[in-house]
C-alpha atoms as a PDB file:
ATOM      1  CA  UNK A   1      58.778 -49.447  22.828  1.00  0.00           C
ATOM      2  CA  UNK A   2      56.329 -48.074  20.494  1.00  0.00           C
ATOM      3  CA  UNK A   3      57.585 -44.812  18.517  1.00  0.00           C
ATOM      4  CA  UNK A   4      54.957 -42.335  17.218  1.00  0.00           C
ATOM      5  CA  UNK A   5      54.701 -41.903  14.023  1.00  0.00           C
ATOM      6  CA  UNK A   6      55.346 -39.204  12.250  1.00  0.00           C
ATOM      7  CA  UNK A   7      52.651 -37.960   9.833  1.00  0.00           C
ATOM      8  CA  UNK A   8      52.732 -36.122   6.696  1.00  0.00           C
ATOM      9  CA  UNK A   9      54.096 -32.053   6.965  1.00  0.00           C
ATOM     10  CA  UNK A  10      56.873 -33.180   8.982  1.00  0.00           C
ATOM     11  CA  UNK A  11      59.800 -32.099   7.173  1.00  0.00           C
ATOM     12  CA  UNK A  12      61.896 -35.295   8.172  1.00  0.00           C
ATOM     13  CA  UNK A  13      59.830 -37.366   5.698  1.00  0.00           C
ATOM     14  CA  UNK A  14      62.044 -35.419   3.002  1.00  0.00           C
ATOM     15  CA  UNK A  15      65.340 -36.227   4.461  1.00  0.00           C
ATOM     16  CA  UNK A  16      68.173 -38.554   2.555  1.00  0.00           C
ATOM     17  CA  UNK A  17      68.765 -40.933   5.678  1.00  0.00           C
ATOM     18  CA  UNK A  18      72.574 -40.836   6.770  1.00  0.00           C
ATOM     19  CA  UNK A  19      74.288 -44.361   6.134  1.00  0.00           C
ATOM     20  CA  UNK A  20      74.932 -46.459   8.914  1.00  0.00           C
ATOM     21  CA  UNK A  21      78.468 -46.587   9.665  1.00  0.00           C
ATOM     22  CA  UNK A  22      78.563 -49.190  12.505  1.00  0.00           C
ATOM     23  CA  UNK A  23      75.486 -51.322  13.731  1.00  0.00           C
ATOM     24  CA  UNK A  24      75.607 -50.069  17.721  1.00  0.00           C
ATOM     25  CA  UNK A  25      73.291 -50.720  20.560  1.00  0.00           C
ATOM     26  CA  UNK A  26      71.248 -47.770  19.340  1.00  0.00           C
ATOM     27  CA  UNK A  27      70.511 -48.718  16.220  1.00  0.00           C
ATOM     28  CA  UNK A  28      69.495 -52.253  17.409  1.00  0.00           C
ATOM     29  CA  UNK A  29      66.945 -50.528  19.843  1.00  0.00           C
ATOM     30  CA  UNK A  30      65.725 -48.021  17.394  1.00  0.00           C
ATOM     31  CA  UNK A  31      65.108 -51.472  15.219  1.00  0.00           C
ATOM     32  CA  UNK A  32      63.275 -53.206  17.766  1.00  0.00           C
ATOM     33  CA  UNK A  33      60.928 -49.881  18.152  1.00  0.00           C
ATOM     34  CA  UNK A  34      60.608 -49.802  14.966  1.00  0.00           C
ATOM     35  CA  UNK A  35      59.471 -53.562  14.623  1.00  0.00           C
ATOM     36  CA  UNK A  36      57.355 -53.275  17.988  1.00  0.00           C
ATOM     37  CA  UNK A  37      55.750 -49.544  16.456  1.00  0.00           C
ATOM     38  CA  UNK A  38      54.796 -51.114  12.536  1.00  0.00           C
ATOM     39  CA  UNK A  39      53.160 -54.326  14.178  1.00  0.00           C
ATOM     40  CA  UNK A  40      51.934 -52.263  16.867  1.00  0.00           C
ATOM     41  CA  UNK A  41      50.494 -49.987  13.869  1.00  0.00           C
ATOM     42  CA  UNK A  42      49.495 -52.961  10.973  1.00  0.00           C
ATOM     43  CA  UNK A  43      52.273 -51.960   8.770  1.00  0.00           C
ATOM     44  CA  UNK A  44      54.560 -53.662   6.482  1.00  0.00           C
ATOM     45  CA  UNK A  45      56.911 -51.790   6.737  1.00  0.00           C
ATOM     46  CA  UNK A  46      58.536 -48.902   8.661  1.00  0.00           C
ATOM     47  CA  UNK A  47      61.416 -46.270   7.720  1.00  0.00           C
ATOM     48  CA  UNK A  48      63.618 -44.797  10.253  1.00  0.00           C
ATOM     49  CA  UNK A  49      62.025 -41.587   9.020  1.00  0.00           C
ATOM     50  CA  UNK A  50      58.649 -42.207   9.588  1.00  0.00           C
ATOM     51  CA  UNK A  51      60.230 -42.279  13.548  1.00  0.00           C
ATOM     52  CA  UNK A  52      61.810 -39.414  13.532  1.00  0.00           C
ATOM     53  CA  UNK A  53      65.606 -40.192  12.606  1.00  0.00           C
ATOM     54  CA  UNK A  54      67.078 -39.727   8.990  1.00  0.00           C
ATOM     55  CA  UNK A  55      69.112 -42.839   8.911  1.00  0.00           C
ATOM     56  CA  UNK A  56      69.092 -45.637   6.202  1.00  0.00           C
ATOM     57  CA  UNK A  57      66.890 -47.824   8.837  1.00  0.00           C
ATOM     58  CA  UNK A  58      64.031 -49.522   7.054  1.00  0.00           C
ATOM     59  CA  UNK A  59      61.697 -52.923   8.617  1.00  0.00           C
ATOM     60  CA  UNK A  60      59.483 -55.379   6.685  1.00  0.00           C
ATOM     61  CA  UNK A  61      56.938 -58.300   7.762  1.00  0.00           C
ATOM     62  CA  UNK A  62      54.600 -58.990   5.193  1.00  0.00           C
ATOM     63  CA  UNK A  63      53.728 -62.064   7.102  1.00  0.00           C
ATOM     64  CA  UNK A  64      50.329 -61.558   7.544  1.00  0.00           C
ATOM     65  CA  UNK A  65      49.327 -60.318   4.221  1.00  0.00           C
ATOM     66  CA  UNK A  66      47.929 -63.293   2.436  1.00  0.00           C
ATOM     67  CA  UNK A  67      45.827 -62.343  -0.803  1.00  0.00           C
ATOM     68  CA  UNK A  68      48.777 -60.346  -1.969  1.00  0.00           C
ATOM     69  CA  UNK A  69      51.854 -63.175  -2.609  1.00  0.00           C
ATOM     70  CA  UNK A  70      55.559 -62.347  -2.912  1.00  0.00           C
ATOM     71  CA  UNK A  71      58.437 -64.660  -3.748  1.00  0.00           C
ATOM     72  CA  UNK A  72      61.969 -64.285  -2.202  1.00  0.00           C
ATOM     73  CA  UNK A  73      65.167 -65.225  -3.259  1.00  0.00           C
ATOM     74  CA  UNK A  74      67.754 -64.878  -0.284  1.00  0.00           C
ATOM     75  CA  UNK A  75      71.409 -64.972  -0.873  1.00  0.00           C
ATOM     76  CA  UNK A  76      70.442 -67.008  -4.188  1.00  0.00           C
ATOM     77  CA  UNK A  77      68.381 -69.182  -2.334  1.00  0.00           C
ATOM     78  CA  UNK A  78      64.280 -69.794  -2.757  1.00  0.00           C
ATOM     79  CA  UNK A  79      62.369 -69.311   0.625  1.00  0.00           C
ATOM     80  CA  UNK A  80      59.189 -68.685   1.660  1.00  0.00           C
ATOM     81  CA  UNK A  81      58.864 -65.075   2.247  1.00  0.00           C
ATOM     82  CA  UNK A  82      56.803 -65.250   5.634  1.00  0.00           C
ATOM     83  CA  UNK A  83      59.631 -67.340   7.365  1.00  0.00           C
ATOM     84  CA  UNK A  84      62.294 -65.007   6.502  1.00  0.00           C
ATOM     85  CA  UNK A  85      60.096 -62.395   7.972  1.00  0.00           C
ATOM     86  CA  UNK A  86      60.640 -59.872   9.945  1.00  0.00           C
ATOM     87  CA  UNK A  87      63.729 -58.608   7.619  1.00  0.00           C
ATOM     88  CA  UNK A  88      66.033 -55.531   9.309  1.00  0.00           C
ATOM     89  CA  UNK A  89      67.755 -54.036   6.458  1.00  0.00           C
ATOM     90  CA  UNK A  90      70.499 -51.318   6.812  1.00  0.00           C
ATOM     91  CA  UNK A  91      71.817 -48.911   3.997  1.00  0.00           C
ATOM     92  CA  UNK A  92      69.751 -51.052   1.532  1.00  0.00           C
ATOM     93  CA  UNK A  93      70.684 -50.341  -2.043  1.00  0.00           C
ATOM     94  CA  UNK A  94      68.279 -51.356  -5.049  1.00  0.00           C
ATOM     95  CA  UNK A  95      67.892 -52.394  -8.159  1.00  0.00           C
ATOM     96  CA  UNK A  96      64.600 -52.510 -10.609  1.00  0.00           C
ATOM     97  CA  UNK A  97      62.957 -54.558 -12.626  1.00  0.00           C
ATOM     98  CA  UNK A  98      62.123 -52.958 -16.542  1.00  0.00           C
ATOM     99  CA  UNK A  99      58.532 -54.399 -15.476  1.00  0.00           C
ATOM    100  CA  UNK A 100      55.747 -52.285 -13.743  1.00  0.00           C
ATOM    101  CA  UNK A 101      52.628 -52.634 -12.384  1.00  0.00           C
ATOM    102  CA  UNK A 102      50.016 -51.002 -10.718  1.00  0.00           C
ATOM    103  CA  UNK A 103      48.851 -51.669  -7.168  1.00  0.00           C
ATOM    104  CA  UNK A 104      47.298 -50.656  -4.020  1.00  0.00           C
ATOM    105  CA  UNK A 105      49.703 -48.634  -1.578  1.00  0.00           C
ATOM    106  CA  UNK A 106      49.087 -47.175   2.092  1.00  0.00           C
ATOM    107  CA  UNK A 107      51.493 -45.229   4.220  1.00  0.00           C
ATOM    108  CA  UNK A 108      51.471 -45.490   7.942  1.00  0.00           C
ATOM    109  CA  UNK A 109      52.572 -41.412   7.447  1.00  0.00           C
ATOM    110  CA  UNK A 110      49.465 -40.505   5.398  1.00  0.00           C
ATOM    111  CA  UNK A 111      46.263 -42.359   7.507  1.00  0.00           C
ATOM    112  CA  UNK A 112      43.157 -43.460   6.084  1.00  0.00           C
ATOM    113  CA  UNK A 113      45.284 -42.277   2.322  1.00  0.00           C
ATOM    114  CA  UNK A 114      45.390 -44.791  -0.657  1.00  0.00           C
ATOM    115  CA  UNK A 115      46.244 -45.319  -4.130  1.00  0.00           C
ATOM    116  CA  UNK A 116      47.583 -46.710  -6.887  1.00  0.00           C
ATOM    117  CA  UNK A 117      50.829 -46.635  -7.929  1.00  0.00           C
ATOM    118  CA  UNK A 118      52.915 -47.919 -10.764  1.00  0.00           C
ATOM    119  CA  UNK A 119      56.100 -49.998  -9.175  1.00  0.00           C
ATOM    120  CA  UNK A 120      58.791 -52.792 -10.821  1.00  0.00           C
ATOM    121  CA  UNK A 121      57.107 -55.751 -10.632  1.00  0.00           C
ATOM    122  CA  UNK A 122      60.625 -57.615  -9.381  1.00  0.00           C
ATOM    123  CA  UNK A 123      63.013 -55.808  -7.221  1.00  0.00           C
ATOM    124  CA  UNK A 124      67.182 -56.739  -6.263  1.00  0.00           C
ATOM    125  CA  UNK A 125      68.443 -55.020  -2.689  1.00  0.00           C
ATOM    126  CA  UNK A 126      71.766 -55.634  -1.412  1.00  0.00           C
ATOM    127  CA  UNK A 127      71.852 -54.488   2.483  1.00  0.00           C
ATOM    128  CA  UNK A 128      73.353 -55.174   5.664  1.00  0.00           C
ATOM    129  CA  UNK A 129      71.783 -57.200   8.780  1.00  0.00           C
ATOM    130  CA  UNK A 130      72.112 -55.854  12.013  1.00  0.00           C
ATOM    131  CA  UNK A 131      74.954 -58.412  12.883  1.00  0.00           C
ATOM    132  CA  UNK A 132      76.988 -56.886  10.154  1.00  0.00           C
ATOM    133  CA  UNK A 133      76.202 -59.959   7.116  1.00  0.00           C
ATOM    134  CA  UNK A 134      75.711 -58.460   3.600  1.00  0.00           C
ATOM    135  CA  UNK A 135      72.343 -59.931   2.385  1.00  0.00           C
ATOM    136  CA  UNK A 136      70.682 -59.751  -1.229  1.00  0.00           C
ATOM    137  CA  UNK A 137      67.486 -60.128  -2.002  1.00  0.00           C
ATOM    138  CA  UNK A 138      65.253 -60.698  -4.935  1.00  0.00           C
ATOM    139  CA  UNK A 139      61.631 -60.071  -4.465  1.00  0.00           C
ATOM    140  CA  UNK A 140      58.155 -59.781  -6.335  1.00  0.00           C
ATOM    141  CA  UNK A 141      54.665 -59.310  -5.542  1.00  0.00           C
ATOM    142  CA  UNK A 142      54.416 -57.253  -2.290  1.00  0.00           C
ATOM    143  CA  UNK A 143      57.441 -57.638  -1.244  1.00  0.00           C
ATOM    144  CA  UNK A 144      58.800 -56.101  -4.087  1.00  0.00           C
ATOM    145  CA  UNK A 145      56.024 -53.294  -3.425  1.00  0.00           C
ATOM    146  CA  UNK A 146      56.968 -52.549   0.103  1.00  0.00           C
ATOM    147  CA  UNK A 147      60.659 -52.978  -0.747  1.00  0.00           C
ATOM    148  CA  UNK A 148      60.510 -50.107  -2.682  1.00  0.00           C
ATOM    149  CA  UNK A 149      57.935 -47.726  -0.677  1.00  0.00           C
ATOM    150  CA  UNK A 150      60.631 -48.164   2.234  1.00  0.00           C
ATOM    151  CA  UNK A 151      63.719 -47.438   0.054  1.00  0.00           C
ATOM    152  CA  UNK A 152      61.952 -44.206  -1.002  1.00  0.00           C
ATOM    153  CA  UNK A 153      61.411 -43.503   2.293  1.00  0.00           C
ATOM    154  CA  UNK A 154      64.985 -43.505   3.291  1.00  0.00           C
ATOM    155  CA  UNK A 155      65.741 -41.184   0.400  1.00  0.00           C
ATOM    156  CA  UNK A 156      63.359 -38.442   1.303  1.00  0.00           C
ATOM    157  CA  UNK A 157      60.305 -39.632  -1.602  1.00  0.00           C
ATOM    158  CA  UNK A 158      56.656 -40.435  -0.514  1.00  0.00           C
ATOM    159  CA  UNK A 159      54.226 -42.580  -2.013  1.00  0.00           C
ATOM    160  CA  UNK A 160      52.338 -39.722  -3.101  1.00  0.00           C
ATOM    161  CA  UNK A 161      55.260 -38.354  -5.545  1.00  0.00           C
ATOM    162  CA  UNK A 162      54.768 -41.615  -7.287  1.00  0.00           C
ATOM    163  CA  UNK A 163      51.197 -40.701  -7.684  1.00  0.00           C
ATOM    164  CA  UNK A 164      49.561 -39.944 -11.421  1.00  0.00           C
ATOM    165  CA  UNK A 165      48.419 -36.331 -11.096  1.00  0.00           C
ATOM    166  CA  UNK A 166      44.927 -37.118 -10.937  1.00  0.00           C
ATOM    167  CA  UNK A 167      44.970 -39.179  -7.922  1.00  0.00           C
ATOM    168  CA  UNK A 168      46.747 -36.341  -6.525  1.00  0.00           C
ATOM    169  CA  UNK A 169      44.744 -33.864  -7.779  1.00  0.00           C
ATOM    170  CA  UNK A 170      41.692 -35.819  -6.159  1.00  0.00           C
ATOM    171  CA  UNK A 171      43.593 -36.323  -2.977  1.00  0.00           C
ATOM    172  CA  UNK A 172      45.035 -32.678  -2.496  1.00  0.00           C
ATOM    173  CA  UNK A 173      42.614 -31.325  -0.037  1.00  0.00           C
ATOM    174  CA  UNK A 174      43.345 -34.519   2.220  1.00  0.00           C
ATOM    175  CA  UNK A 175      46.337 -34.009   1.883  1.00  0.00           C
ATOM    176  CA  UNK A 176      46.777 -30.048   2.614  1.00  0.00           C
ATOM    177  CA  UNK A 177      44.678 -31.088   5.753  1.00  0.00           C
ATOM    178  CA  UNK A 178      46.980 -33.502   6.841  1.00  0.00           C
ATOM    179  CA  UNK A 179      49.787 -31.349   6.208  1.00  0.00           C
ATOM    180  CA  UNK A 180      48.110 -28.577   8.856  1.00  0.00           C
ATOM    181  CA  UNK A 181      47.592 -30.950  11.450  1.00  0.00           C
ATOM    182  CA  UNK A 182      50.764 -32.468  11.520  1.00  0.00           C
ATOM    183  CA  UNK A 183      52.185 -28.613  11.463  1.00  0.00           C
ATOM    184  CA  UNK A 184      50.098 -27.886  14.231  1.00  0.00           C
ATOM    185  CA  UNK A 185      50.940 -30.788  16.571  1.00  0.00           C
ATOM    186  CA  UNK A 186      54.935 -30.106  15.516  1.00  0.00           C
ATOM    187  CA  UNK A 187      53.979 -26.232  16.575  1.00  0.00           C
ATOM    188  CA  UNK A 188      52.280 -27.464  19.868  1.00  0.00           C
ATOM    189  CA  UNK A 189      55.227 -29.753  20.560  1.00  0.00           C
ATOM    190  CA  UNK A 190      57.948 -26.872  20.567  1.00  0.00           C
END
């Protein structure tokens, strides 16, 4: 089922999601929306808060993203990233690379709202799969990127706290817009 989305002013976006003790029939649906809403939406990726539920719930499928490359390294083993795609990944813990970089970065939360931002170039997560297995990655290029968008997401940060100040500056009217809207249609809903 596709979820909607929740957009920027909503004050879930700045909730710590709540570890997952035990991988239930709930959190395998709310995964599957999750996949089914990010496709559904052209996303990478997808936090569990960017549905509506604080939990540490994230999906990835860079798949179809081919001028930006990645490399993946699962359970110490090279593989293509696009076949190990989509990746589920609960309570996801990471690591950083001393390397940054700047790139392009969306947010299905903030629509029609880009900009650069400085990540690690190579990222290490350790997470569970929904049938329990303890996974660890190593990724670069987007990957790495959307790796790390989604792990802030599950800890209450947004892509546009990782903004310089002057692309925020230059976006702040968008975004104080935004914010109203999303108030207003959280106002309406109640």
């Amino acid at each position: 089922m596709i979820l909607p989305i929740v957009k920027y002013g909503n004050p879930i976006l700045r909730a710590k999601g709540k570890p997952i003790a035990e991988v239930d029939s709930l959190v395998r649906s709310l995964a599957s929306d999750m996949l089914e809403t990010m496709h559904a939406a052209n996303g990478v990726g997808l936090a569990a808060q960017q549905v509506g539920a604080a939990l540490q719930l994230t999906v990835l499928d860079i798949s179809q993203v081919e001028d930006r490359p990645s490399t993946l390294r699962l359970n110490d083993e090279d593989i293509d990233p696009a076949v190990a795609m989509p990746l589920v990944l609960v309570n996801p813990r990471i690591q950083l690379s001393d390397e940054i970089s700047s790139g392009s970065e969306g947010c299905l939360s903030f629509p029609e709202i880009t900009a650069e931002i400085d990540r690690a170039e190579a990222v290490e997560v350790e997470a569970e799969t929904l049938e329990g297995e303890t996974i660890r990655l190593q990724a670069t290029g987007l990957l790495a990127r959307a790796l790390q968008h989604e792990v802030d997401h599950l800890n209450g940060i947004l892509f546009i706290d990782r903004m310089d100040s002057a692309t925020k500056a230059s976006l702040s009217s968008r975004l104080k817009r935004l914010q109203k809207e999303t108030m207003k249609v959280e106002a309406l809903r109640r």
